[in-house]
C-alpha atoms as a PDB file:
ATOM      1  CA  UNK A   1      50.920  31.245  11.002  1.00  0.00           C
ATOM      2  CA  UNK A   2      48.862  28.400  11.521  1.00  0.00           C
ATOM      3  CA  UNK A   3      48.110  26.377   8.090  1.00  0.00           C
ATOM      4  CA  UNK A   4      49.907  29.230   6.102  1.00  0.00           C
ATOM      5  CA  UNK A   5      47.584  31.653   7.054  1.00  0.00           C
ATOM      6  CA  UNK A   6      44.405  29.575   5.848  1.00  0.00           C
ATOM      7  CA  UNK A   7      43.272  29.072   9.182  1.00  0.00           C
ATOM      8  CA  UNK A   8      40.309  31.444   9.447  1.00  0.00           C
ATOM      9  CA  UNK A   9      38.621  28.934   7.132  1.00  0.00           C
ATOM     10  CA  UNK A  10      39.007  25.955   8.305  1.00  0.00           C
ATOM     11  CA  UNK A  11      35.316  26.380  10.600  1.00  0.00           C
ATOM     12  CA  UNK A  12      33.173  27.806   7.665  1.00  0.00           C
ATOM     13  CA  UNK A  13      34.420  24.610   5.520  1.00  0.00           C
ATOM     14  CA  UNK A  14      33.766  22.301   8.349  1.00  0.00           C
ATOM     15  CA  UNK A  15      30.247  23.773   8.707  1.00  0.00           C
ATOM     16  CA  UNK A  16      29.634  23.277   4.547  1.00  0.00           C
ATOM     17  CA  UNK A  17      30.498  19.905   3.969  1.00  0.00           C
ATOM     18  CA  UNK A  18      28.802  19.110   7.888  1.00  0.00           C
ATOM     19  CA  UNK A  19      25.503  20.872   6.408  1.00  0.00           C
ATOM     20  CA  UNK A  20      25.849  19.200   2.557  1.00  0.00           C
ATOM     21  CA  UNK A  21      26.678  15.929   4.439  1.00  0.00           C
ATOM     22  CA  UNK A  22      23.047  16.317   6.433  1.00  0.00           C
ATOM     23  CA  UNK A  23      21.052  16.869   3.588  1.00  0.00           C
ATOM     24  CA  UNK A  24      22.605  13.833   1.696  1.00  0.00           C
ATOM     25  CA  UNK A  25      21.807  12.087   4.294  1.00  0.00           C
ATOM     26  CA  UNK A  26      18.142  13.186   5.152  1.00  0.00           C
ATOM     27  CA  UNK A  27      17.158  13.333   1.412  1.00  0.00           C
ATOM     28  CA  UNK A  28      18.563   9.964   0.487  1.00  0.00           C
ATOM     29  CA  UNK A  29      17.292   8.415   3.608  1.00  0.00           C
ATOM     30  CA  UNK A  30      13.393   9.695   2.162  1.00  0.00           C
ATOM     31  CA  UNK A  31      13.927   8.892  -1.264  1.00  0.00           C
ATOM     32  CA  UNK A  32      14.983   5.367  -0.620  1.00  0.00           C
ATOM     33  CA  UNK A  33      11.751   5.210   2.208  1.00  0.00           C
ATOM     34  CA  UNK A  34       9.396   6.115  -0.526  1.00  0.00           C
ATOM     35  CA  UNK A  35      10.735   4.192  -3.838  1.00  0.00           C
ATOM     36  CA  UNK A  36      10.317   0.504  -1.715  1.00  0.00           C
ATOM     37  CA  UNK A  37       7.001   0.998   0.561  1.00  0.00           C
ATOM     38  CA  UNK A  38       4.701  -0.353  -1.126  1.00  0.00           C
ATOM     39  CA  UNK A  39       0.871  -0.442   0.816  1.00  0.00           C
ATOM     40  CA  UNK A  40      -0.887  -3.290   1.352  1.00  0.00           C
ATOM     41  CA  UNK A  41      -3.944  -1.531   0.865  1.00  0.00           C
ATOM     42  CA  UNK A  42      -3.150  -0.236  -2.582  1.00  0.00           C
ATOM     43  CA  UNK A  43      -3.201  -3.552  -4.147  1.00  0.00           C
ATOM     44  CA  UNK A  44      -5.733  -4.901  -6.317  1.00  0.00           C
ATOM     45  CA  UNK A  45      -6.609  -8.406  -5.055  1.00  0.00           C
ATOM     46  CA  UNK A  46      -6.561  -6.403  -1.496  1.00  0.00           C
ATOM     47  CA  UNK A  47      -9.203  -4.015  -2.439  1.00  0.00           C
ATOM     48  CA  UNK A  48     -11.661  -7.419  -3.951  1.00  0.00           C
ATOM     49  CA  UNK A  49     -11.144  -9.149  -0.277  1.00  0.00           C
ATOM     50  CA  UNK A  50     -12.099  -6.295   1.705  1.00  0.00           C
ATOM     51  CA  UNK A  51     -15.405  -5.596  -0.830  1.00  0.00           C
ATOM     52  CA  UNK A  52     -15.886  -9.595  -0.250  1.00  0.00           C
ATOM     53  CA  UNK A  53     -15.634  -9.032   3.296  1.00  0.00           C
ATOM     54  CA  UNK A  54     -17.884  -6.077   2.914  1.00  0.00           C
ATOM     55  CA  UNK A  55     -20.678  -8.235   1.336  1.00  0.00           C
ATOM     56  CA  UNK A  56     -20.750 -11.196   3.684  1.00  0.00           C
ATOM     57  CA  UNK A  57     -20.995  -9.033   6.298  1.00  0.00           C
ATOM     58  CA  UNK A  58     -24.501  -7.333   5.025  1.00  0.00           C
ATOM     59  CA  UNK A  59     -22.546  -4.072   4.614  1.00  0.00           C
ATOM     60  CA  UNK A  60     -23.293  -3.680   0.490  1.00  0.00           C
ATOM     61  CA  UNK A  61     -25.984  -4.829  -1.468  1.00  0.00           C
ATOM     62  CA  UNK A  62     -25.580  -6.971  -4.361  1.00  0.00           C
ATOM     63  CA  UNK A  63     -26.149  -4.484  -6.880  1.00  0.00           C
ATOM     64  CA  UNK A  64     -23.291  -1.851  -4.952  1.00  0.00           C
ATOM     65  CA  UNK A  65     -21.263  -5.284  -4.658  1.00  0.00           C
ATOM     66  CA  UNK A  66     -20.993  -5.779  -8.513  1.00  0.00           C
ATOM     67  CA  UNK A  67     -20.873  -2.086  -9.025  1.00  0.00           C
ATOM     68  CA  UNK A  68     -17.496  -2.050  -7.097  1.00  0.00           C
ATOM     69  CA  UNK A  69     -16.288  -5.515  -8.866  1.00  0.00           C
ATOM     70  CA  UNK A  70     -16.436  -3.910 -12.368  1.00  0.00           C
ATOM     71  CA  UNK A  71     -14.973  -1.304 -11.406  1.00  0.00           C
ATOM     72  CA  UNK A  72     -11.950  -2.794  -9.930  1.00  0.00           C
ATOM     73  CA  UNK A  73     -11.555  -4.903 -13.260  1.00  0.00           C
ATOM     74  CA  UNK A  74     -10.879  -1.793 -15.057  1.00  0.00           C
END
């Protein structure tokens, strides 16, 4: 007469909160990942370097360089 006779569910309750606990946890952990990485290649003044870079290098023309630049001031 162990625990009044509540015994039997003692493991299924153990196994709930365990499994709630575990999704807390994993669903937090991704939220939180997401909401402060931030890409460096996503900003702005990085995309205008790498189209500078681009056009020392001889990889774009003049013409595709200023195409890009106006476009990126949008």
């Amino acid at each position: 007469m162990m625990w009044f006779g509540w015994g039997f569910l003692f493991i299924p309750l153990c196994l709930v909160f365990g499994a709630i606990a575990i999704y807390y946890l994993i669903f937090s952990s991704r939220n939180n990942c997401r909401s402060h990485y931030t890409p460096i290649y996503n900003s702005p003044s990085r995309a205008r370097e790498i189209i500078d870079e681009r056009y020392a290098k001889g990889d774009i023309t003049k013409e595709e360089f200023q195409q890009i630049r106006k476009e990126l001031e949008r």
